[in-house]
PDB file of N, CA and C in Angstrom:
ATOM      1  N   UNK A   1      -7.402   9.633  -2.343  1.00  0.00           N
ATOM      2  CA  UNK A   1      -7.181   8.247  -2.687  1.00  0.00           C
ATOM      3  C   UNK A   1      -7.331   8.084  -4.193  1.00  0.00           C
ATOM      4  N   UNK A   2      -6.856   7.039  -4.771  1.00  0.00           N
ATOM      5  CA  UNK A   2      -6.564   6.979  -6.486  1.00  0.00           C
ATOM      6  C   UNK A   2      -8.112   5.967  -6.843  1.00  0.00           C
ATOM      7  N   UNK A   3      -8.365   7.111  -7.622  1.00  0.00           N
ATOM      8  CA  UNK A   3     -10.553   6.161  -8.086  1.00  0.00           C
ATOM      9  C   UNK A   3     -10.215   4.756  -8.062  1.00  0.00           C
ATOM     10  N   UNK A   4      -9.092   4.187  -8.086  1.00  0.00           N
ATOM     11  CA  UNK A   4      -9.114   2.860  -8.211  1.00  0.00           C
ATOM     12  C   UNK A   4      -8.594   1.983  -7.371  1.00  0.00           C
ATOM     13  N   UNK A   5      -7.553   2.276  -7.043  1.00  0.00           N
ATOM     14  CA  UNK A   5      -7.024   1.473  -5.972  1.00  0.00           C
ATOM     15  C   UNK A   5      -7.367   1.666  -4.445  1.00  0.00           C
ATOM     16  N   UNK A   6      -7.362   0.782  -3.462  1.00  0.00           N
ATOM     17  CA  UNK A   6      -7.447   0.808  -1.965  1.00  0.00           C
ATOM     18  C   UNK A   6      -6.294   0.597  -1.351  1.00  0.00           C
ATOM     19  N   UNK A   7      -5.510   0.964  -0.460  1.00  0.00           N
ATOM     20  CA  UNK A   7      -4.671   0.224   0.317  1.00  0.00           C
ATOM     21  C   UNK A   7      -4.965   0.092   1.832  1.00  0.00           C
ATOM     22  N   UNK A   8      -4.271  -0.800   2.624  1.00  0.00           N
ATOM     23  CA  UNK A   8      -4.054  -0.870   4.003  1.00  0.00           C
ATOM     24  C   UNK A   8      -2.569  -0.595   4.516  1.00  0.00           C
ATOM     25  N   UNK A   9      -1.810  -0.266   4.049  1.00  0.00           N
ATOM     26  CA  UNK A   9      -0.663   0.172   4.042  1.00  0.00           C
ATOM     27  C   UNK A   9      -0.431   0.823   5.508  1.00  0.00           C
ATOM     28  N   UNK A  10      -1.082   2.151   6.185  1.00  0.00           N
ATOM     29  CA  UNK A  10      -0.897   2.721   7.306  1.00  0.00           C
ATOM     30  C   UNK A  10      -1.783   1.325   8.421  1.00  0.00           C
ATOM     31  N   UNK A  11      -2.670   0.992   8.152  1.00  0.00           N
ATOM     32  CA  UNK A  11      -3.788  -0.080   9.058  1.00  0.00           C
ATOM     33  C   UNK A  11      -2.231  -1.032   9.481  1.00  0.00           C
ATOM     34  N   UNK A  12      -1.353  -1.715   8.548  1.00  0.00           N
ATOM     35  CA  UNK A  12      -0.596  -2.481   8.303  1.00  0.00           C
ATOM     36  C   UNK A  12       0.819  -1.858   9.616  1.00  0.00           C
ATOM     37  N   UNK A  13       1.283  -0.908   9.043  1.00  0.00           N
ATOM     38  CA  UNK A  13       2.192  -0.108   9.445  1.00  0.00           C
ATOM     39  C   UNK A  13       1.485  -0.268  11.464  1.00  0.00           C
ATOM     40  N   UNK A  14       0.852   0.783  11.687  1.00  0.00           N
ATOM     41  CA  UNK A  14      -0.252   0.594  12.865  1.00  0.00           C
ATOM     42  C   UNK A  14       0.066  -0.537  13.881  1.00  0.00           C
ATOM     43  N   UNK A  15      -0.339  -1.742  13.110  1.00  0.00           N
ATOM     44  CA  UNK A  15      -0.417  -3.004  13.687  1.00  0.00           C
ATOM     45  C   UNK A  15       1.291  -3.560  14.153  1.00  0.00           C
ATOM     46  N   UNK A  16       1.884  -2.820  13.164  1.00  0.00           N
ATOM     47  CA  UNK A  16       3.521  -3.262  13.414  1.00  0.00           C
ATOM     48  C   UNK A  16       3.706  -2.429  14.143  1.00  0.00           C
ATOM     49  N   UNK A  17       3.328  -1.437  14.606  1.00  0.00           N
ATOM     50  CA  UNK A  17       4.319   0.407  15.063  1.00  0.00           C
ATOM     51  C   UNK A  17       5.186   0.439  14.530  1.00  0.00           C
ATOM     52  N   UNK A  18       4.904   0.825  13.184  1.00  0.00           N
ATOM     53  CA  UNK A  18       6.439   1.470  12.514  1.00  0.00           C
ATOM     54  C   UNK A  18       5.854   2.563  11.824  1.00  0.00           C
ATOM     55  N   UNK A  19       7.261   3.337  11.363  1.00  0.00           N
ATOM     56  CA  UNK A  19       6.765   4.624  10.736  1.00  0.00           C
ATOM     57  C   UNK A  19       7.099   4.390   9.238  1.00  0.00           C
ATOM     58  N   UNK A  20       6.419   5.454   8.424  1.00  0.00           N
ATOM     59  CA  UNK A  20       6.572   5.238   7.165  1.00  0.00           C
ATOM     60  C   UNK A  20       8.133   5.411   6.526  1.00  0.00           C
ATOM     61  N   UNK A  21       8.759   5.896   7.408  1.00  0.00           N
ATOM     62  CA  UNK A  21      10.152   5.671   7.323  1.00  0.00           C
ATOM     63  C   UNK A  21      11.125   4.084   7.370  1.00  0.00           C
ATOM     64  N   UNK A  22      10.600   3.692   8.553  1.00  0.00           N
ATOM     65  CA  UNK A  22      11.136   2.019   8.954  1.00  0.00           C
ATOM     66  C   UNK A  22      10.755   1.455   8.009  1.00  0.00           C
ATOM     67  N   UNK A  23       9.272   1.710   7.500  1.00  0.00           N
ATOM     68  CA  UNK A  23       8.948   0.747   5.947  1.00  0.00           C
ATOM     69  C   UNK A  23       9.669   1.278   4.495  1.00  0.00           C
ATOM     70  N   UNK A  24       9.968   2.020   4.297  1.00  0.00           N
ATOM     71  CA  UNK A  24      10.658   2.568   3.210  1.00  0.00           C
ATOM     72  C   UNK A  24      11.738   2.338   3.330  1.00  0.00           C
ATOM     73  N   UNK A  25      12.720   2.425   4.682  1.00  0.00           N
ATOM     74  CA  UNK A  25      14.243   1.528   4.527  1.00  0.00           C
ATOM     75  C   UNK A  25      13.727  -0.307   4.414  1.00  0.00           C
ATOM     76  N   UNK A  26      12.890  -0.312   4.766  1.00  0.00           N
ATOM     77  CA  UNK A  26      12.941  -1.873   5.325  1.00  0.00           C
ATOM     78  C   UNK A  26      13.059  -2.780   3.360  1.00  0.00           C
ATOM     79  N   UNK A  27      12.110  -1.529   3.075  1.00  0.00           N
ATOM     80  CA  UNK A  27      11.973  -2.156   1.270  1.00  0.00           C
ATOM     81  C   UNK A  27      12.499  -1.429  -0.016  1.00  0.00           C
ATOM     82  N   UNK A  28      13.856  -0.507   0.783  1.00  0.00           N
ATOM     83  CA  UNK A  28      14.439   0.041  -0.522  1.00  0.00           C
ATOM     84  C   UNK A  28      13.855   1.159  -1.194  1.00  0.00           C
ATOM     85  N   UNK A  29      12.858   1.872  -0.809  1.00  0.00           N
ATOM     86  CA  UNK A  29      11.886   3.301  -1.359  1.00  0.00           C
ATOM     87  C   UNK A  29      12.481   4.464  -0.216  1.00  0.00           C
ATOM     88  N   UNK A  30      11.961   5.335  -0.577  1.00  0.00           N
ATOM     89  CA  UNK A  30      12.070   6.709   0.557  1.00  0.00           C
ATOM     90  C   UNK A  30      11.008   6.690   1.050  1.00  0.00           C
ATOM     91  N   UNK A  31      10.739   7.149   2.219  1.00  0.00           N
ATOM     92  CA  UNK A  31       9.529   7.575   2.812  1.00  0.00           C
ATOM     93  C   UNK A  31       8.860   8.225   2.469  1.00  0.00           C
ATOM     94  N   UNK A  32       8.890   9.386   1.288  1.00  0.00           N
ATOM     95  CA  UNK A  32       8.337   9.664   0.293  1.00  0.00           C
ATOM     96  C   UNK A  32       7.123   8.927  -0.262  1.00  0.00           C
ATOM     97  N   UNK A  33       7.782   7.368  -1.087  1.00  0.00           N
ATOM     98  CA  UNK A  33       6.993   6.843  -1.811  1.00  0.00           C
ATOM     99  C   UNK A  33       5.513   6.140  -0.919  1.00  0.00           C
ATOM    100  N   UNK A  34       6.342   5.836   0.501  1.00  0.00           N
ATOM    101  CA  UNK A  34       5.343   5.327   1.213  1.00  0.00           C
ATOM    102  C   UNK A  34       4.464   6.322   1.779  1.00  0.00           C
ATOM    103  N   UNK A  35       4.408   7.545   1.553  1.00  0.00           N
ATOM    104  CA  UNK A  35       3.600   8.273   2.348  1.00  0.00           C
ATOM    105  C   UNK A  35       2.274   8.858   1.263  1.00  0.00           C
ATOM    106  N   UNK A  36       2.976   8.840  -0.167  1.00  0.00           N
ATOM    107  CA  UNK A  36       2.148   9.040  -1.178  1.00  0.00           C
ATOM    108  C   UNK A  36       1.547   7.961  -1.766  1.00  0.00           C
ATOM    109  N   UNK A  37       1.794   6.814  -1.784  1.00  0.00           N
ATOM    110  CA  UNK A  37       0.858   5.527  -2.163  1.00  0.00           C
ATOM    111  C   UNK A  37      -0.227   5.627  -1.096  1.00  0.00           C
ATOM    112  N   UNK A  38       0.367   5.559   0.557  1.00  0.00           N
ATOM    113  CA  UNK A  38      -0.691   5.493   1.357  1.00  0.00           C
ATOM    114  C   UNK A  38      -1.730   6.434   0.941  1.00  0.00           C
ATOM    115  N   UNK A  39      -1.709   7.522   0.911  1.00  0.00           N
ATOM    116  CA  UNK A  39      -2.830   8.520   0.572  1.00  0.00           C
ATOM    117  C   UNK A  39      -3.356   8.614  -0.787  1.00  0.00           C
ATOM    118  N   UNK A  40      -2.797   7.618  -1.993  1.00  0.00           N
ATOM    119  CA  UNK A  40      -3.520   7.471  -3.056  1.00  0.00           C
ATOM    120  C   UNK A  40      -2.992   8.261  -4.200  1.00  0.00           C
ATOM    121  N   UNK A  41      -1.884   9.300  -4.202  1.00  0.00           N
ATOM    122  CA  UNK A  41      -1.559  10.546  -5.137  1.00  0.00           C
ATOM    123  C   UNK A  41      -0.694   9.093  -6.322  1.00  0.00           C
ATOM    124  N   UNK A  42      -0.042   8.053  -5.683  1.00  0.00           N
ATOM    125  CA  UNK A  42       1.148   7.110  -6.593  1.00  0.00           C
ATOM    126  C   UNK A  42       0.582   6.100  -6.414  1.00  0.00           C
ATOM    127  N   UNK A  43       0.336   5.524  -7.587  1.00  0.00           N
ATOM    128  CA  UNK A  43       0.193   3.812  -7.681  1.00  0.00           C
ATOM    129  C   UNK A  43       1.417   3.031  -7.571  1.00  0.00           C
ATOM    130  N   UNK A  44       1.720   2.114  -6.497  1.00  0.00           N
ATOM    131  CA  UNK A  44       2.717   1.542  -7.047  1.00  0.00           C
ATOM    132  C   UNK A  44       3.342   0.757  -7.749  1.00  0.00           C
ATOM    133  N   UNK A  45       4.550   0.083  -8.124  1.00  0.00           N
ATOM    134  CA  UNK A  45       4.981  -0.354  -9.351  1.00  0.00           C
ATOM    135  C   UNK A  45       4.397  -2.073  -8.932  1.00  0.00           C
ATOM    136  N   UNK A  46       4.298  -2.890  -9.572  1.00  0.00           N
ATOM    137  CA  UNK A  46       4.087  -4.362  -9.059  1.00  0.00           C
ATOM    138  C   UNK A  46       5.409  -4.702  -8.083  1.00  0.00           C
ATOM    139  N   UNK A  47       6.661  -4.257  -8.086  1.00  0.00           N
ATOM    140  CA  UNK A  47       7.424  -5.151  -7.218  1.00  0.00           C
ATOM    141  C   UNK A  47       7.467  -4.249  -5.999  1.00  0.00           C
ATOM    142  N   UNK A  48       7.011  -2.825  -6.473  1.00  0.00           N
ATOM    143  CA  UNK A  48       6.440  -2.032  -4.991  1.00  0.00           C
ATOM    144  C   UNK A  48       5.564  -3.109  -3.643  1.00  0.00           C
ATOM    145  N   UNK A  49       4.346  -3.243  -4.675  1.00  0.00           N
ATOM    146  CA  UNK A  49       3.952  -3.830  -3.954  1.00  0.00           C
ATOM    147  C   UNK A  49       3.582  -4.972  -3.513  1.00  0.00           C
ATOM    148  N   UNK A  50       4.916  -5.780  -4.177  1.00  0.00           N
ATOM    149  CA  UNK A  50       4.745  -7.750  -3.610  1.00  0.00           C
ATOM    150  C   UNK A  50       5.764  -7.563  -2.331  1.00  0.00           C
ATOM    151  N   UNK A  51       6.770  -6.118  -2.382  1.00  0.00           N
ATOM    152  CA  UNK A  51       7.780  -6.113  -1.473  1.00  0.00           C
ATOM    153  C   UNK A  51       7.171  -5.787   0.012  1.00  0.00           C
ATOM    154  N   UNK A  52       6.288  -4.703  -0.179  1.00  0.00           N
ATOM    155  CA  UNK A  52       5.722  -4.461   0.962  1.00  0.00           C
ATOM    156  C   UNK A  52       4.649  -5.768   1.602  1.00  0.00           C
ATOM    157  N   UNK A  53       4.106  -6.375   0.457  1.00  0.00           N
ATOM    158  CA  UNK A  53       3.281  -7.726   1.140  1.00  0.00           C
ATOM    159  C   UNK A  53       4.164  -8.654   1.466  1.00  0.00           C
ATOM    160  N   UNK A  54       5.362  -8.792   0.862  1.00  0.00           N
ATOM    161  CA  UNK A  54       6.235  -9.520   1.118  1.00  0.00           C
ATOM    162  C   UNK A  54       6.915  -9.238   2.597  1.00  0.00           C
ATOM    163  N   UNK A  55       7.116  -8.071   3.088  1.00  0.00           N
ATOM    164  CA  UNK A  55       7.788  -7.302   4.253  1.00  0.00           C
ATOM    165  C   UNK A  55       6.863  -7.538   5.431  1.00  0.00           C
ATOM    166  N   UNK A  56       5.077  -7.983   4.971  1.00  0.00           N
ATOM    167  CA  UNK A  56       4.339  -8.047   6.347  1.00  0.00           C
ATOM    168  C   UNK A  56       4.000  -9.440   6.124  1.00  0.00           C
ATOM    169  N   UNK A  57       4.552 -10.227   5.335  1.00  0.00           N
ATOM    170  CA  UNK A  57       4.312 -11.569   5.397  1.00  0.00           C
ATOM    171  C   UNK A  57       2.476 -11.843   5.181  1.00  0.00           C
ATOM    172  N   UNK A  58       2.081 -11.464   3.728  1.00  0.00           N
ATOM    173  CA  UNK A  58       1.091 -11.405   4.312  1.00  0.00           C
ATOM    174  C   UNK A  58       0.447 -11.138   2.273  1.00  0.00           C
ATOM    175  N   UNK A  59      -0.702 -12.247   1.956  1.00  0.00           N
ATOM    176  CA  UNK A  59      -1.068 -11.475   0.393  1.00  0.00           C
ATOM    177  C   UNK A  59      -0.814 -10.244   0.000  1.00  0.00           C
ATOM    178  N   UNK A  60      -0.813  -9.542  -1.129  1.00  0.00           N
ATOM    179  CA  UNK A  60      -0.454  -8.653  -1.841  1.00  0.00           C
ATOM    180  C   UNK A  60      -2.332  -7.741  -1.585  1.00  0.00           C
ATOM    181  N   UNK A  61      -3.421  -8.955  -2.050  1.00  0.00           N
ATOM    182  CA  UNK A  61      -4.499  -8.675  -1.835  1.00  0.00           C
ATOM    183  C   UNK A  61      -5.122  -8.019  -0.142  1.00  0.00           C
ATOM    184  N   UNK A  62      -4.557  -8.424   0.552  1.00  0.00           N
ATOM    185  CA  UNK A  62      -4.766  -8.216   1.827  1.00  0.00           C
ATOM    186  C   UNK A  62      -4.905  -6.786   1.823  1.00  0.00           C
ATOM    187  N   UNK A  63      -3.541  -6.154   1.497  1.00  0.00           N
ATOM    188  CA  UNK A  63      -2.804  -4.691   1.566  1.00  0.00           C
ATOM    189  C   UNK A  63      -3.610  -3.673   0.402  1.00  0.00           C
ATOM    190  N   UNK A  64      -3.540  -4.329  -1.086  1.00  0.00           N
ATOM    191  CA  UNK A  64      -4.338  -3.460  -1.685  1.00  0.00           C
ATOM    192  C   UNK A  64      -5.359  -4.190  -2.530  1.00  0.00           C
ATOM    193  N   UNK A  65      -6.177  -3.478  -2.879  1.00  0.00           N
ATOM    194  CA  UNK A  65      -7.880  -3.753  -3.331  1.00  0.00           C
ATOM    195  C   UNK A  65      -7.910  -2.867  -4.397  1.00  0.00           C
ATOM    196  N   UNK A  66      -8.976  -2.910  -5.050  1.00  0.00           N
ATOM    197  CA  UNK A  66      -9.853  -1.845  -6.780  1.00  0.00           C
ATOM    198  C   UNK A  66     -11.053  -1.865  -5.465  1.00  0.00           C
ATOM    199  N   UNK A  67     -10.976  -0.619  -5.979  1.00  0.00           N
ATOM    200  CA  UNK A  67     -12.453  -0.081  -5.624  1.00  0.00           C
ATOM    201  C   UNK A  67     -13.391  -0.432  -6.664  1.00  0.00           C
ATOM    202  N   UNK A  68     -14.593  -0.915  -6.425  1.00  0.00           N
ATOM    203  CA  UNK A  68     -15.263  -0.871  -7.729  1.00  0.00           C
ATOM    204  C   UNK A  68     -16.189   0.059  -8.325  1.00  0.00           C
ATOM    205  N   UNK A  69     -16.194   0.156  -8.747  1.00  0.00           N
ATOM    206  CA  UNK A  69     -17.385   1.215  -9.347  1.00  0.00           C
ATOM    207  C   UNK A  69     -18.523   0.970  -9.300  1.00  0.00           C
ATOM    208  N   UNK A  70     -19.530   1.840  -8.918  1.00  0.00           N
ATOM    209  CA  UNK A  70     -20.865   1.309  -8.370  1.00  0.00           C
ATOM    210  C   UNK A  70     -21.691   0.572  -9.644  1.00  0.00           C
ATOM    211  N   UNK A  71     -21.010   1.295 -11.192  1.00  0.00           N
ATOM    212  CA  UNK A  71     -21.845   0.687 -12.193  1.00  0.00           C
ATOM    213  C   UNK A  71     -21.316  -0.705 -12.621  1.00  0.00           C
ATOM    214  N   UNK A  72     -20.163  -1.001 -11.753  1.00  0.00           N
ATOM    215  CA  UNK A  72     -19.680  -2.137 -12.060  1.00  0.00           C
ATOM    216  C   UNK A  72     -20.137  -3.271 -10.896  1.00  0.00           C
ATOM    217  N   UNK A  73     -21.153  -2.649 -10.168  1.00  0.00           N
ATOM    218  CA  UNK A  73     -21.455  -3.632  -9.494  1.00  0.00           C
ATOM    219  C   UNK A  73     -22.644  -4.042  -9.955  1.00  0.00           C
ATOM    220  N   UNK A  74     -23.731  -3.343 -10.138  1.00  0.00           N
ATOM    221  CA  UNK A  74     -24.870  -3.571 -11.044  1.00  0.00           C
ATOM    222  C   UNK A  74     -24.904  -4.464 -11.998  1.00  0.00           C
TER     223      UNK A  74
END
C-alpha cells in the first residue's frame, strides 16, 4: 500500500460484484490501473479518482483516505 494513501476500491468493487475489469471499462482505464491503485504501487490522477467515486455514486472521501502518520497524530 502507498505510506500515504488508503483506498476502498476492492471493499467497493465487492459490494457491487464486479471485477476489476467491469470497473476499468466502466471508467475508461485498463484493468491494469485498477488493480495497481487497489494495492497501493499507483496513486491516482484526481479525475482517476472523482470517476471512480463518481461510478459508485458515492464521496471521493469514502473510497480514499491519507493514512496519517503516527507523529502526526501526536
Amino acid at each position: 500500500m502507498h505510506p500515504e494513501l488508503d483506498n476502498r476500491i476492492r471493499v467497493f468493487r465487492a459490494e457491487h460484484r464486479m471485477s476489476q475489469s467491469e470497473l476499468a471499462d466502466a471508467i475508461g482505464v485498463s484493468r491494469k490501473t485498477i488493480s495497481t491503485i487497489e494495492v497501493g504501487k499507483f496513486v491516482p490522477s484526481t479525475i482517476i479518482a472523482l470517476k471512480i467515486a463518481d461510478y459508485f455514486n458515492t464521496p471521493v472521501e469514502e473510497i480514499f483516505s491519507l493514512i496519517k502518520d503516527e507523529q502526526e497524530s501526536a
